[in-house]
Protein backbone atom coordinates (compact mmCIF):
# COMPACT_ATOMS: atom_id res chain seq x y z
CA UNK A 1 -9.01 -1.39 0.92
CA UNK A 2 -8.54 0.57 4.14
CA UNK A 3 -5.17 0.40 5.45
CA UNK A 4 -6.41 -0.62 8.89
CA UNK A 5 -8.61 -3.15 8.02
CA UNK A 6 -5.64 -4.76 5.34
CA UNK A 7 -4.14 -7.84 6.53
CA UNK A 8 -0.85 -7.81 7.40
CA UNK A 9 -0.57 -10.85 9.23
CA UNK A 10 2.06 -12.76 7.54
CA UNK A 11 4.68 -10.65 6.07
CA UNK A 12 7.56 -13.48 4.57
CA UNK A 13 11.09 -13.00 3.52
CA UNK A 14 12.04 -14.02 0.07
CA UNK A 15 15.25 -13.86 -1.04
CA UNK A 16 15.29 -11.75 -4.30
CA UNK A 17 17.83 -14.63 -5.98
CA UNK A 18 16.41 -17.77 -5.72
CA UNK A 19 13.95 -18.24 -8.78
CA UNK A 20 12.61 -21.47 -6.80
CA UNK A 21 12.01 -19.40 -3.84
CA UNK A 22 10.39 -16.38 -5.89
CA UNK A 23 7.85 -18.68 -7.70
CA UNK A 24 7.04 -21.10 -4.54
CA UNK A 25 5.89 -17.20 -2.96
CA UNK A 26 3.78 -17.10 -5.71
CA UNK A 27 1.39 -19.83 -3.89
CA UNK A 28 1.99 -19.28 -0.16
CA UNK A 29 -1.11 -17.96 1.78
CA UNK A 30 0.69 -15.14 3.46
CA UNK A 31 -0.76 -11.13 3.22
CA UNK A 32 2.83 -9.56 2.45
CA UNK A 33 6.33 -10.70 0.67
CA UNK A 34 9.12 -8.75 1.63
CA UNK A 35 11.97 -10.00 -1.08
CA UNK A 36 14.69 -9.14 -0.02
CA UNK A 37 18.04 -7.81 -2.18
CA UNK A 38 20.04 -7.55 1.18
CA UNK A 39 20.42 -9.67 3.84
CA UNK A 40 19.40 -12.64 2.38
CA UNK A 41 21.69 -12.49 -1.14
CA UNK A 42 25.13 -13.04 -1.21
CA UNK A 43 27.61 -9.98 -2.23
CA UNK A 44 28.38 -11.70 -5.51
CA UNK A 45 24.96 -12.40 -6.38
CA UNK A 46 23.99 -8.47 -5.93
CA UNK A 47 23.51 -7.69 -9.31
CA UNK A 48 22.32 -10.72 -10.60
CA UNK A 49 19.48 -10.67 -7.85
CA UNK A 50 18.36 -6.98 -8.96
CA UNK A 51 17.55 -8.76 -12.22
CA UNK A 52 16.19 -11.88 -10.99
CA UNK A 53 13.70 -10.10 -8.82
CA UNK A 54 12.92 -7.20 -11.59
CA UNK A 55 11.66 -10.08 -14.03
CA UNK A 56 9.47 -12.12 -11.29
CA UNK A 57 7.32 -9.40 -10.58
CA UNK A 58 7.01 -8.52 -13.91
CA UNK A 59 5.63 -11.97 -14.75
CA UNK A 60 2.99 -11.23 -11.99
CA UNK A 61 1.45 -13.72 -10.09
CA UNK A 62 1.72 -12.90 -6.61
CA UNK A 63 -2.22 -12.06 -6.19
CA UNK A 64 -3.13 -10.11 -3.54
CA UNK A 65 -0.39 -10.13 -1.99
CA UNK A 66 1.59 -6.91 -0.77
CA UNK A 67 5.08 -6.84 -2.45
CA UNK A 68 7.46 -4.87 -0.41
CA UNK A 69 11.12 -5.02 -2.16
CA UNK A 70 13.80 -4.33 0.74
CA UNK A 71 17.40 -2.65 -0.74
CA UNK A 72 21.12 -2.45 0.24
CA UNK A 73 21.19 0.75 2.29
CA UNK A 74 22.02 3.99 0.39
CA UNK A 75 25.39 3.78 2.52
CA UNK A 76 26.41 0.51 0.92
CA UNK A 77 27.74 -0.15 -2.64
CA UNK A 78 24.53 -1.62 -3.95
CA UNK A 79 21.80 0.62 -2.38
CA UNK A 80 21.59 3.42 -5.04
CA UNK A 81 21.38 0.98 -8.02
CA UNK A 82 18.90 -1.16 -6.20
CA UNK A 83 16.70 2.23 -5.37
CA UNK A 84 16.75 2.77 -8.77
CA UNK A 85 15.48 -0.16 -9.53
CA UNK A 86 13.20 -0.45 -7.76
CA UNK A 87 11.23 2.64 -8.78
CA UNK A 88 10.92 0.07 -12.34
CA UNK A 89 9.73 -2.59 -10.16
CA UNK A 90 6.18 -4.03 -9.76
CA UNK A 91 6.04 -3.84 -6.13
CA UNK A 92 3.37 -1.92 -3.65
CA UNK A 93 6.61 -0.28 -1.14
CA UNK A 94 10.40 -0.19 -0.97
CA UNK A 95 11.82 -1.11 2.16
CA UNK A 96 14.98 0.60 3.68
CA UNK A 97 17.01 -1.10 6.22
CA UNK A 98 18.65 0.32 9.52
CA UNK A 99 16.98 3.18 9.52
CA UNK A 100 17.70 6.19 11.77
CA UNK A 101 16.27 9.57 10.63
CA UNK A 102 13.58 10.88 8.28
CA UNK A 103 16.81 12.36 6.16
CA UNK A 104 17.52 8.66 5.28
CA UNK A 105 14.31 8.97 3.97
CA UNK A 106 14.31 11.78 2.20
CA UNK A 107 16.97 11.07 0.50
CA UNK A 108 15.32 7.62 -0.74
CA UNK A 109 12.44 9.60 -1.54
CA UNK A 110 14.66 11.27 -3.86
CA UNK A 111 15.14 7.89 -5.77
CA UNK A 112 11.88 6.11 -5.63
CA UNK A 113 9.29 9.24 -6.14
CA UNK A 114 5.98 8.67 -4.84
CA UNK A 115 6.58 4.75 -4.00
CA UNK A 116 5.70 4.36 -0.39
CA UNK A 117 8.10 3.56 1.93
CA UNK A 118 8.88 1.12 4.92
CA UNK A 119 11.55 1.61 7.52
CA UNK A 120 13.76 -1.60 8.94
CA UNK A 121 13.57 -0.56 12.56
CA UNK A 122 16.94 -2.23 13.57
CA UNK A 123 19.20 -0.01 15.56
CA UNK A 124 19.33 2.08 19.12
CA UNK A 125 19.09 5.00 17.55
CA UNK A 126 16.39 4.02 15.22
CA UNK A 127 14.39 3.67 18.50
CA UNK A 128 15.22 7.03 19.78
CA UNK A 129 13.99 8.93 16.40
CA UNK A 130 10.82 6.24 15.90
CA UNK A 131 8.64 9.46 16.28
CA UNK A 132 10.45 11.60 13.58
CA UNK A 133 10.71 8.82 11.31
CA UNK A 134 7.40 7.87 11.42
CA UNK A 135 5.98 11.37 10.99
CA UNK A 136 7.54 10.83 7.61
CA UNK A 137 4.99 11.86 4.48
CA UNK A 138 6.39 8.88 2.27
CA UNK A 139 6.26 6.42 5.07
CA UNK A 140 3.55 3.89 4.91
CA UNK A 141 5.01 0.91 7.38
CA UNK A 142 7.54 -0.19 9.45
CA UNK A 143 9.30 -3.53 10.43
CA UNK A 144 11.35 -4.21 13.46
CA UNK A 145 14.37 -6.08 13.03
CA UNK A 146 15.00 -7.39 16.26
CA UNK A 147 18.25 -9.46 15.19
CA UNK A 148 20.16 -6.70 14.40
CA UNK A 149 19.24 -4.73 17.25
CA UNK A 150 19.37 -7.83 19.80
CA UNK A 151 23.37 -7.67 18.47
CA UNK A 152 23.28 -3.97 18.84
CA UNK A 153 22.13 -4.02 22.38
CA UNK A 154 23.81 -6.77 23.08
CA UNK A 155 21.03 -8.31 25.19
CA UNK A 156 20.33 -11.85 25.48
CA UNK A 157 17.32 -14.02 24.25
CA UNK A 158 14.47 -14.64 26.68
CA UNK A 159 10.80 -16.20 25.35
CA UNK A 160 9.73 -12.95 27.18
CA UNK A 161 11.35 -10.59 25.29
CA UNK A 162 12.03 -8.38 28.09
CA UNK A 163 15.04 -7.07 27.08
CA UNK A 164 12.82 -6.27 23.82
CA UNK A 165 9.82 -4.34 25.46
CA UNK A 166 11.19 -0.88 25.23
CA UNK A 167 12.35 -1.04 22.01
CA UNK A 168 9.15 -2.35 20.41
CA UNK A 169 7.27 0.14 22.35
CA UNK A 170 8.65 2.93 21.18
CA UNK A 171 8.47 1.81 17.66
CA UNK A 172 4.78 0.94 17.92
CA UNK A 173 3.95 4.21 19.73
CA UNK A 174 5.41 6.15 16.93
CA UNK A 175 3.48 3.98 14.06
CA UNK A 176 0.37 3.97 15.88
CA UNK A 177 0.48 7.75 16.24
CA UNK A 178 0.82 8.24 12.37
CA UNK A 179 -1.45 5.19 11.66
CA UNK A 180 1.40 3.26 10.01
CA UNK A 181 1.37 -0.29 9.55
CA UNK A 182 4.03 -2.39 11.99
CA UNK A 183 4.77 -5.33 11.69
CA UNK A 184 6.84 -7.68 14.70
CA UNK A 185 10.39 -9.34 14.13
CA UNK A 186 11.08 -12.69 13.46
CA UNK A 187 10.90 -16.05 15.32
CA UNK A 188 14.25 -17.18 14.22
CA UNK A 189 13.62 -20.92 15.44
CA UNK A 190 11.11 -21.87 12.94
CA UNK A 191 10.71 -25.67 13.80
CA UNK A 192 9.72 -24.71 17.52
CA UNK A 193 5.89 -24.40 17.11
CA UNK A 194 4.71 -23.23 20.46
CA UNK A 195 7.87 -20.76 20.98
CA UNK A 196 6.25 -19.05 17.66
CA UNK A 197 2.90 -19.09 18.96
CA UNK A 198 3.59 -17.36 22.35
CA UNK A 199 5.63 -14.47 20.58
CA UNK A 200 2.69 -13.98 18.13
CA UNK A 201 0.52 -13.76 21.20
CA UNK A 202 2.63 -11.15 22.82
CA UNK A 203 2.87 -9.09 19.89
CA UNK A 204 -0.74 -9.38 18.85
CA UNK A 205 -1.11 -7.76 22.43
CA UNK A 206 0.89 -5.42 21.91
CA UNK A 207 -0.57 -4.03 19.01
CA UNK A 208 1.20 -5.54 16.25
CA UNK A 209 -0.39 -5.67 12.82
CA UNK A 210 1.57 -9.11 11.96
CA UNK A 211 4.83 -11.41 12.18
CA UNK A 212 7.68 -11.13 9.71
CA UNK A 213 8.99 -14.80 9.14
CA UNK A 214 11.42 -16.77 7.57
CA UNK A 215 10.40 -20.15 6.96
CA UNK A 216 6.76 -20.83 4.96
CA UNK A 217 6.02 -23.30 8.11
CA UNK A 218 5.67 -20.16 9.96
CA UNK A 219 2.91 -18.96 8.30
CA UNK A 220 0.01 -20.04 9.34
CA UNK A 221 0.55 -19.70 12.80
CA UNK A 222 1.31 -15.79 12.35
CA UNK A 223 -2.34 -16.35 10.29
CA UNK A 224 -4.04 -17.53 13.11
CA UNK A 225 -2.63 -15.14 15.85
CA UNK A 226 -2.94 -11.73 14.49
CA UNK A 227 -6.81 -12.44 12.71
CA UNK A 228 -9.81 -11.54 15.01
CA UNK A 229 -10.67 -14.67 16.75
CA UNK A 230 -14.26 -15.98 16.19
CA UNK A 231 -15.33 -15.27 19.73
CA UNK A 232 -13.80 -11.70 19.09
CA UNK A 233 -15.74 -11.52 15.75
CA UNK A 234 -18.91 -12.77 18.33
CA UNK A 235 -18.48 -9.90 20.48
CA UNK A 236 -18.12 -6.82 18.00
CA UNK A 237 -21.22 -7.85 16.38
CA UNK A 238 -23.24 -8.08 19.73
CA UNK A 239 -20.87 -4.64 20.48
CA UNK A 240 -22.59 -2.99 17.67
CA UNK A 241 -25.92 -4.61 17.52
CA UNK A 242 -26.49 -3.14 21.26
CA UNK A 243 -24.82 -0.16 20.92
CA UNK A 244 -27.33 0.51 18.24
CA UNK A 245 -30.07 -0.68 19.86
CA UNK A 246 -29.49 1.52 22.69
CA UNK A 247 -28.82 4.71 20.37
CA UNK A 248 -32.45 4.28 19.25
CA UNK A 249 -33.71 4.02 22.71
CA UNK A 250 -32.03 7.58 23.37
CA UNK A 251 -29.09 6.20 25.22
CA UNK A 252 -25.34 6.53 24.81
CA UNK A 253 -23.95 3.70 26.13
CA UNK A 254 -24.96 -0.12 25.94
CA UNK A 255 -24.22 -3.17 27.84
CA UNK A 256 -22.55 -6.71 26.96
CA UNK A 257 -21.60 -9.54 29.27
CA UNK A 258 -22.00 -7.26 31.96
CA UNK A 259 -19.23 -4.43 30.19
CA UNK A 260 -20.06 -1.45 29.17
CA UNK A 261 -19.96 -0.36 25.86
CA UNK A 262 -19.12 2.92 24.44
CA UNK A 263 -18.61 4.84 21.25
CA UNK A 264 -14.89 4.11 20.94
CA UNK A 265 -15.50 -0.18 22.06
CA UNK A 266 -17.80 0.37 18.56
CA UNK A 267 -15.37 1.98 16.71
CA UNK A 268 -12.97 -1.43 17.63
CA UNK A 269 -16.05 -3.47 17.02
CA UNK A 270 -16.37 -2.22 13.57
CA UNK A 271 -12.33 -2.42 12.87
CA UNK A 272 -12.50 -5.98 13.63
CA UNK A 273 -15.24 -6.46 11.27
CA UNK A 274 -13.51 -5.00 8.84
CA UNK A 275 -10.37 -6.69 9.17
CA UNK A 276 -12.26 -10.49 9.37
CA UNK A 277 -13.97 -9.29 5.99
CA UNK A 278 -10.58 -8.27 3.50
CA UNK A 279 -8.91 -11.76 5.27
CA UNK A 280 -12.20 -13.58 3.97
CA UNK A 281 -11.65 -11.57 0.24
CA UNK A 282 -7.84 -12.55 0.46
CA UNK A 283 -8.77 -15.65 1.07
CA UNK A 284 -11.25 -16.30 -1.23
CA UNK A 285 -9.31 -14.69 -4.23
């Protein structure tokens, strides 16, 4: 499946200890797991979650679903070990957190071999070297980790985000230039419904591929938001069915509800086409 027509709507944190958790992700309707070995598990429970996690997805299970394993950084205790691990795994990416150059990178790369990588973008100067680490050959995706840096820039919480803006900007600049996948930060009040829809609407503007999340009552909200609406779906296939139309009439451009449309409002068309048809598969299989 094309990378930009894969769903990446709903990308959900599993802690890589909890056996309940791991087989509950096993039946969630969500287009990416990220289990998690860092964050989420306790320092005693380091090891023992390596293990856990190594045996789940070798039992299988999780469907279509992308499996994105995120480590200890290499700077930490655990990181090597879990890199190493990893490259065993049966997962689709690793994911490496607070990074801040394409050496971090490289020397994952080092570890893991040809599994892709994703890069936790998490920290001020993360945002500064988005470009260079996104121009990286192994990387494949990137997730922005807007607690961390909300404590790093110590800016305060507003439904806006403003505080936000240039940070995710620069990230999605940088993955949009190299075609990467990105996917938004989490809604960290996951009981507040509407608070969840209008950041999911902001970053579906913005150009986000999908929401990470912590809570499975998340989910399918982030569904909803970042899949082509069926007015959307409406429009690209008048888009196209004009365009063409006017093509074999000799004419470059067409028009729709009074717009014009053009060879690159086409190419969109046909992206959100595409996109609408692998949810449909992933939701059918």
């Amino acid at each position: 499946m094309d990378m930009r027509s894969r769903p990446y709507r709903s990308v959900l944190y599993i802690p890589g200890s909890k056996d309940r958790a791991l087989e509950k992700a096993r039946s969630l309707p969500v287009d990416a797991i990220i289990f998690d070995l860092e964050d989420a598990v306790a320092v005693d429970e380091k090891p023992a979650a390596r293990a856990t996690l190594t045996e789940a997805l070798a039992s299988g299970g999780y469907g279509p679903r992308v499996k994105i394993v995120r480590i200890n950084g290499l700077d930490t205790e655990w990181g090597r070990a879990d890199a190493e691990a990893v490259r065993n795994m049966d997962c689709d990416a690793v994911l490496l957190p607070k990074v801040e150059s394409a050496a971090q990178l490289d020397a994952l790369a080092e570890i893991t071999g040809d599994l892709p990588i994703w890069a936790m973008m998490e920290t001020p100067r993360g945002m500064l070297n988005a470009a260079e680490i996104a121009a990286h050959p192994k990387l494949a995706g990137m997730v922005m980790g807007t607690n961390d840096l909300a404590k790093e820039l110590q800016s305060r919480f507003r439904p806006d985000r403003l505080p936000m803006l240039t940070s995710l900007s620069l990230c999605l600049l940088a993955a949009k230039a190299e075609g990467l996948v990105i996917v938004d930060g989490v809604y960290n009040a996951f009981k507040d419904d509407e608070g969840l829809k209008a950041e999911c609407a902001q970053g579906r503007d913005m150009g986000f591929d999908g929401k990470t999340l912590i809570h499975p009552a998340q989910v399918e909200i982030a569904n909803t938001a970042f899949a082509p609406a069926p007015e959307e779906i409406d429009l690209a296939r008048r888009q196209i069915a004009a365009f063409e139309e006017a093509e074999a009439a000799g004419q470059g451009v067409a028009v729709v509800d009074g717009k014009i449309v053009e060879n690159l409002h086409v190419a969109t068309a046909r992206e959100i086409l595409a996109k609408s048809e692998a949810i449909e598969a992933i939701t059918a299989g």
